[in-house]
N, C-alpha and C. Protein backbone atom coordinates (compact mmCIF):
# COMPACT_ATOMS: atom_id res chain seq x y z
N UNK A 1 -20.75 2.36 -5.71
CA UNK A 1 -21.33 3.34 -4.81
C UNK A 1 -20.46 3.52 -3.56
N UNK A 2 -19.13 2.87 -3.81
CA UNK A 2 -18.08 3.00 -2.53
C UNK A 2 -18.39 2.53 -1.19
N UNK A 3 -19.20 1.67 -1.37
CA UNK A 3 -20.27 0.49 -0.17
C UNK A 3 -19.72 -0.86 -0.22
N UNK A 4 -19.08 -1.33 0.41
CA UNK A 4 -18.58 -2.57 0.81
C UNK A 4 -19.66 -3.88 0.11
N UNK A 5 -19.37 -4.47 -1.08
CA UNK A 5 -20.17 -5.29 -2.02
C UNK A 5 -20.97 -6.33 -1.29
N UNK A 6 -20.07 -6.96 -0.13
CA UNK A 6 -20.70 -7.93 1.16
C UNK A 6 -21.32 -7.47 1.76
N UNK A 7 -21.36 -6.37 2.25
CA UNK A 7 -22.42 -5.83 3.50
C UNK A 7 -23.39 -5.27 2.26
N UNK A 8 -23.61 -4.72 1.58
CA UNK A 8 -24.28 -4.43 0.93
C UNK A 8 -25.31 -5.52 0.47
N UNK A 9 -24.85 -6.34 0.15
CA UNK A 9 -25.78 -7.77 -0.44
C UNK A 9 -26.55 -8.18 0.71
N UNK A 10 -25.63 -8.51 2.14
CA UNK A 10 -26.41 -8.83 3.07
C UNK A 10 -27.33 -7.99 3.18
N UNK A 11 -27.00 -6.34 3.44
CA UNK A 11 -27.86 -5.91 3.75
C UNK A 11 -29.70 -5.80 3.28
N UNK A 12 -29.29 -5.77 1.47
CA UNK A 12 -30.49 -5.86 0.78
C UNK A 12 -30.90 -7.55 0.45
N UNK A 13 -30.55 -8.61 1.02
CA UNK A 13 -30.75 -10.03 0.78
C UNK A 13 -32.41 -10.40 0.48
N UNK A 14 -32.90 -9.79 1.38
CA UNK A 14 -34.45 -10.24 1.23
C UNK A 14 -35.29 -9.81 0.26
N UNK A 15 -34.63 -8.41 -0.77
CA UNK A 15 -34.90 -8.35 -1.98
C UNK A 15 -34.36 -8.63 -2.78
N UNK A 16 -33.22 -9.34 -2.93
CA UNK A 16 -32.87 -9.52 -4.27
C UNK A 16 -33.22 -10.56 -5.24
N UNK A 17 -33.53 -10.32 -6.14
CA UNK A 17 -34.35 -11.70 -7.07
C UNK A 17 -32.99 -11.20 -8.15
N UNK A 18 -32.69 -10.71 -8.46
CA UNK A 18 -31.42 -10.51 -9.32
C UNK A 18 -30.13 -9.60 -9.36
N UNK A 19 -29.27 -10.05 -9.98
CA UNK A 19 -27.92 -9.33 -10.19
C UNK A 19 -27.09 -9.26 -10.69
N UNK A 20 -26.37 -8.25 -11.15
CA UNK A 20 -25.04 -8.81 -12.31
C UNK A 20 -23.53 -8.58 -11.20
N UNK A 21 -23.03 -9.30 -11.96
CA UNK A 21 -21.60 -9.45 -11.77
C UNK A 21 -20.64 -8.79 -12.19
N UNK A 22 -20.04 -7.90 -11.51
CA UNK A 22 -18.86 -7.10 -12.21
C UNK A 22 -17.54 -6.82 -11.34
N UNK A 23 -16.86 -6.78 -11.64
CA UNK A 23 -15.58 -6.76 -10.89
C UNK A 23 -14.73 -5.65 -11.23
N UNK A 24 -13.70 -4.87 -10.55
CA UNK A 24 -13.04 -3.47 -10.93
C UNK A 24 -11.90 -3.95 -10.10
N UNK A 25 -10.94 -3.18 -10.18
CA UNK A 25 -9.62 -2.55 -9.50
C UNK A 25 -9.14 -1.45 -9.68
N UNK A 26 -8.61 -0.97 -8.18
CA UNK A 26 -7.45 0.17 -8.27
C UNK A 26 -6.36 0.64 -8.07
N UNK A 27 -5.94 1.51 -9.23
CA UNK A 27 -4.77 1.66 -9.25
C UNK A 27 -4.24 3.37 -8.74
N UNK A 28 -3.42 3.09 -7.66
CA UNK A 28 -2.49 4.78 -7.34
C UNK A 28 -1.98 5.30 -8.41
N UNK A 29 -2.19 6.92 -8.59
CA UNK A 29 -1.69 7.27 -9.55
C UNK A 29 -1.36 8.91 -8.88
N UNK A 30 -0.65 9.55 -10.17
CA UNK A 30 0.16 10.87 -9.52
C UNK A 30 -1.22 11.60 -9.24
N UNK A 31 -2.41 11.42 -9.81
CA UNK A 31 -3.34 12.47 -9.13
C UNK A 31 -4.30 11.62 -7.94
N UNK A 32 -4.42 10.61 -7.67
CA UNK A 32 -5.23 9.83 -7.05
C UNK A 32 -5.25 8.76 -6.70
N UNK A 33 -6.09 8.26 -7.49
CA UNK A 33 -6.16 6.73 -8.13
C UNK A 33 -7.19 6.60 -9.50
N UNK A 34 -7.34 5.79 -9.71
CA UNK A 34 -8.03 5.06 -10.98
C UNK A 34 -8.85 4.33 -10.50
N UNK A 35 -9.96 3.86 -11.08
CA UNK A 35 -10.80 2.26 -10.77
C UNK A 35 -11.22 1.96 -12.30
N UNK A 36 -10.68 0.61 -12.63
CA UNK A 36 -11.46 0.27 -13.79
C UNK A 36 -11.41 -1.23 -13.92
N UNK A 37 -12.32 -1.51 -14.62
CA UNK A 37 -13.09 -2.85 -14.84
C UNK A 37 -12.01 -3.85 -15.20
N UNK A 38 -11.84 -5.44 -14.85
CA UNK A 38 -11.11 -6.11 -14.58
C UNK A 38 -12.24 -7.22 -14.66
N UNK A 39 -11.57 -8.60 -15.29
CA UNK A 39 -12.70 -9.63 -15.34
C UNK A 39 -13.01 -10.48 -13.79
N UNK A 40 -14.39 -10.83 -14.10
CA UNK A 40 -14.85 -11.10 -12.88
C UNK A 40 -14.07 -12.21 -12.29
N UNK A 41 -13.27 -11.94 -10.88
CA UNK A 41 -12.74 -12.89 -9.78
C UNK A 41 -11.18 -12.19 -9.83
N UNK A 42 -11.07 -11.24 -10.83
CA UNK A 42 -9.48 -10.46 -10.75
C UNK A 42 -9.31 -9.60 -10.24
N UNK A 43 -10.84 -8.93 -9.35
CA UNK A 43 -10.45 -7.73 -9.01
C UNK A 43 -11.13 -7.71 -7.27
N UNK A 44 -11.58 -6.31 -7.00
CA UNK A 44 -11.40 -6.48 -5.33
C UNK A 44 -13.09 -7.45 -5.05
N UNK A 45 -13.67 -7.18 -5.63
CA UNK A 45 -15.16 -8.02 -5.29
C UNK A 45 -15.23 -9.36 -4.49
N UNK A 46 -15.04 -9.60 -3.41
CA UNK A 46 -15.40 -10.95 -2.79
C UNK A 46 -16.44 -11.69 -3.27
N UNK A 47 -16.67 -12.68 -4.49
CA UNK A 47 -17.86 -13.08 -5.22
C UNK A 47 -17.89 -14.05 -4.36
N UNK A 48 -16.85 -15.54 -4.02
CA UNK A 48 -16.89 -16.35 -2.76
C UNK A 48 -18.08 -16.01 -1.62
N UNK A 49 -18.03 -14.79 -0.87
CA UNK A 49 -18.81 -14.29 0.06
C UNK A 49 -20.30 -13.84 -0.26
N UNK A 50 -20.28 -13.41 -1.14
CA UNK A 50 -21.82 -13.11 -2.27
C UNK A 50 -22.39 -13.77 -2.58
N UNK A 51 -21.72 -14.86 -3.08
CA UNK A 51 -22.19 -15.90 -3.71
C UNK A 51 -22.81 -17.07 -2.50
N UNK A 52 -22.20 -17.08 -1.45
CA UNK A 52 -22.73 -17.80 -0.68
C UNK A 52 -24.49 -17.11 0.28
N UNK A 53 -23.90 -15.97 0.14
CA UNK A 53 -25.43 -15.31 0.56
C UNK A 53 -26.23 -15.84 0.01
N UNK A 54 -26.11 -15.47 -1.68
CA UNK A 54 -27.23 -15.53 -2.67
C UNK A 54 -27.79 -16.87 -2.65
N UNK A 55 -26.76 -17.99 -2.07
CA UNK A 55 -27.32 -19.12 -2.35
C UNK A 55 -27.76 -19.44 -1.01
N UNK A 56 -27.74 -18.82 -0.18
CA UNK A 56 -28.41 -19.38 1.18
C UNK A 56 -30.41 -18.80 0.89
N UNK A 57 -30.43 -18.86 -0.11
CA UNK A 57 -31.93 -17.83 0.00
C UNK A 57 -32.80 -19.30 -0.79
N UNK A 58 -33.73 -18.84 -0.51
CA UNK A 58 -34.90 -20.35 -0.77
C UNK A 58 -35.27 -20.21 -2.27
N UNK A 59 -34.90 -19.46 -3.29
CA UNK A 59 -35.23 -19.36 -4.25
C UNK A 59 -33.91 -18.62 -5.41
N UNK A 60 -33.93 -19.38 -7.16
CA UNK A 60 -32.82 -19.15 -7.39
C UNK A 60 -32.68 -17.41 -7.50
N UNK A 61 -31.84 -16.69 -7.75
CA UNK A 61 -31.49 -15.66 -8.52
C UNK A 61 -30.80 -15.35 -9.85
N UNK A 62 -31.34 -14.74 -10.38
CA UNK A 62 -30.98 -14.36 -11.67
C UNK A 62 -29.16 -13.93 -11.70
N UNK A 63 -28.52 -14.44 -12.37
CA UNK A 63 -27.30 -13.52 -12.12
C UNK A 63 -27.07 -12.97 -13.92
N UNK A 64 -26.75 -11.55 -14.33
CA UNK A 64 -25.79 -11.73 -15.57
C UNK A 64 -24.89 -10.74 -15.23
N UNK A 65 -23.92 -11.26 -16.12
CA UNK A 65 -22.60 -10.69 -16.24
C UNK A 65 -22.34 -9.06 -17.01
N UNK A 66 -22.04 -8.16 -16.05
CA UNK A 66 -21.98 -6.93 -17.20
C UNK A 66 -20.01 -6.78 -17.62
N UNK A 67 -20.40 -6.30 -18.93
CA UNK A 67 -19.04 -6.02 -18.85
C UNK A 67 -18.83 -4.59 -19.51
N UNK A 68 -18.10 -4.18 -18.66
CA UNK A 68 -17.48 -2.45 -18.24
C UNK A 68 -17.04 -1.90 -18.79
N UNK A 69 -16.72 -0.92 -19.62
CA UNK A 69 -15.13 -0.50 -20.48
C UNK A 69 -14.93 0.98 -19.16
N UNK A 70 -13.86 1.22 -19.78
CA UNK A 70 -13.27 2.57 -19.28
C UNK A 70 -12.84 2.13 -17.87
N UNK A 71 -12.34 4.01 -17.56
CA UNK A 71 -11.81 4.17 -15.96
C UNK A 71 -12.52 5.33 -15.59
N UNK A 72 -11.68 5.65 -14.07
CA UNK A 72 -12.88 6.72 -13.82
C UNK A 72 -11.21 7.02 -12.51
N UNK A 73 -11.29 8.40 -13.02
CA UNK A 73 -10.20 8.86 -11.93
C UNK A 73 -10.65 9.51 -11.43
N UNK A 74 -9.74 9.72 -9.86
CA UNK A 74 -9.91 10.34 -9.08
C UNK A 74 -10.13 11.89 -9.11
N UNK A 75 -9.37 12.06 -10.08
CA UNK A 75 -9.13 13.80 -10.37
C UNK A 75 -10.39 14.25 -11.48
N UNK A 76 -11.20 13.22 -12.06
CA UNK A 76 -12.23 13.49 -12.89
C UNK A 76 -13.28 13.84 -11.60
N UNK A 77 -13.41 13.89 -9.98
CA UNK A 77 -14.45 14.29 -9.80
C UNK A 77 -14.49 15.12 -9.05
């Protein structure tokens, strides 16, 4: 949603009872850029920083893992 993954978590912390994990990167290209899915901890996602939120909360959370196919360019929108 082009929302900073850390501020975002903080921001919604007091609801979250669950979440998945996914990770992306991007790449410059002659029309833009690209973003596409990359395994989780290879790409820009600070999970380190997330992960410490999630665990500062008094109760566990659900986490699963999604995994992504494709890209999504810049010039597709």
């Amino acid at each position: 949603m082009l929302e900073d993954p850390v501020c975002a978590t903080r921001r919604l912390l007091p609801w979250i009872v669950a979440t998945h994990i996914k990770d992306g990167a991007i790449a410059m290209n002659h029309e833009g850029f690209t973003i596409f899915p990359v395994p989780a901890g290879a790409g820009v996602i600070d999970f380190p920083a997330i992960l410490r939120l999630l665990k500062s909360l008094s109760y566990d959370v659900t986490l699963s893992v999604e995994r992504a196919r494709g890209q999504f360019s810049s010039a597709d929108s």
